[in-house]
Protein backbone atom coordinates (compact mmCIF):
# COMPACT_ATOMS: atom_id res chain seq x y z
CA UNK A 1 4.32 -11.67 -6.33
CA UNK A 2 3.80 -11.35 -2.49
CA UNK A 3 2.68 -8.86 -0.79
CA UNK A 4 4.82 -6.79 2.08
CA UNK A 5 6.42 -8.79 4.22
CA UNK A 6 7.18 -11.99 1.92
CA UNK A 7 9.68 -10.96 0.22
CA UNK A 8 13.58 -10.65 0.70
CA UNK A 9 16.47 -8.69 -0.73
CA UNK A 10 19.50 -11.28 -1.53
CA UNK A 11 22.92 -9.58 -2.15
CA UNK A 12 25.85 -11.75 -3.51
CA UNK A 13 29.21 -10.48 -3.45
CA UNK A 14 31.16 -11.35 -6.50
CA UNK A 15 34.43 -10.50 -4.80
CA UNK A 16 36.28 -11.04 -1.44
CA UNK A 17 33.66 -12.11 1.55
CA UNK A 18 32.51 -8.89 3.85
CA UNK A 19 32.37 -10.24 7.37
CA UNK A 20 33.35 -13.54 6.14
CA UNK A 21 30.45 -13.60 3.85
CA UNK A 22 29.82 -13.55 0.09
CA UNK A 23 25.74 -14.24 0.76
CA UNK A 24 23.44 -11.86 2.38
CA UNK A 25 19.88 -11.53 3.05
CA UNK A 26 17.97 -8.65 3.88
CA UNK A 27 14.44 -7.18 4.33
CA UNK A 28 14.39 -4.50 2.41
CA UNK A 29 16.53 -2.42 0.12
CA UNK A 30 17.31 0.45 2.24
CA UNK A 31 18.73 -2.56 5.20
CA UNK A 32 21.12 -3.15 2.94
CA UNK A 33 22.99 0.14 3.18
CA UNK A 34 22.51 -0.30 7.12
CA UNK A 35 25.11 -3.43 6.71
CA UNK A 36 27.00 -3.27 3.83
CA UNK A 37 29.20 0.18 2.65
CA UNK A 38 27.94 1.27 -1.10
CA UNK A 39 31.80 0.99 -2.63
CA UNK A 40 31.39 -2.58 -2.16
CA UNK A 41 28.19 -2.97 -4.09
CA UNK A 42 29.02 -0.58 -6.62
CA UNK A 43 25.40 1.26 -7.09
CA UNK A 44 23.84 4.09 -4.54
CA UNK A 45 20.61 3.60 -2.36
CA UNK A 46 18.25 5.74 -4.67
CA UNK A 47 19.63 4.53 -7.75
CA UNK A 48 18.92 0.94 -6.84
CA UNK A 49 15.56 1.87 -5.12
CA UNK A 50 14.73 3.10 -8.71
CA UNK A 51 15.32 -0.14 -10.35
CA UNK A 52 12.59 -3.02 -10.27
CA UNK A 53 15.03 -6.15 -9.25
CA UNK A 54 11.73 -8.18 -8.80
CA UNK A 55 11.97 -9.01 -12.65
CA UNK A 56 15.31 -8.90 -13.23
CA UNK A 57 18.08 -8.86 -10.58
CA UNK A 58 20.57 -5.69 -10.71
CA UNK A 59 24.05 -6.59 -11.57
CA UNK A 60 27.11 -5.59 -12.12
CA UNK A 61 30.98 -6.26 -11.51
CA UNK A 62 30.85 -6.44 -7.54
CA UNK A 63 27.86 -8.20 -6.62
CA UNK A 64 24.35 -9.66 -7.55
CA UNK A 65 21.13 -8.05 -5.64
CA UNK A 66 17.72 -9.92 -6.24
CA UNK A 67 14.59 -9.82 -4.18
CA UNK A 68 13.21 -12.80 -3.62
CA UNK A 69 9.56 -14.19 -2.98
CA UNK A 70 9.83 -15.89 0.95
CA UNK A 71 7.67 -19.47 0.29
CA UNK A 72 5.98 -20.02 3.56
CA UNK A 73 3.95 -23.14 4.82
CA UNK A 74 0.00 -22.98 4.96
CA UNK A 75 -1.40 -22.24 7.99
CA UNK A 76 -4.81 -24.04 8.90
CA UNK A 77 -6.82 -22.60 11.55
């Protein structure tokens, strides 16, 4: 996997849009709580910070989370 900074934290609502939006990407896990109130995703800061959604996204009945590898173009110098 990629190391800091290439990766992203997708978090799909299962229910009604928030904001008028079912999809949302973040940087981290902790950015996630900055945006979106815990009742609607069903699972706590630490206890998601705990869990390794890299292998195998965390889900339940409200929502989807995921983090994702961010595929970048080559750069040639």
């Amino acid at each position: 996997m990629a190391e800091g900074g290439n990766t992203a934290v997708v978090v799909l609502l299962k229910g009604a849009p928030y904001e008028g939006s079912r999809t949302w990407l973040f940087g981290s896990k902790k950015a996630i709580y900055d945006h979106l109130p815990q009742h609607l995703l069903g699972i706590g800061l630490v206890t998601l910070q705990n869990r390794n959604i890299t292998r195998k996204p965390y889900e339940n009945n409200l929502c989807i989370i995921q983090k994702l590898e961010v595929l970048r173009a080559s750069r040639k110098k």
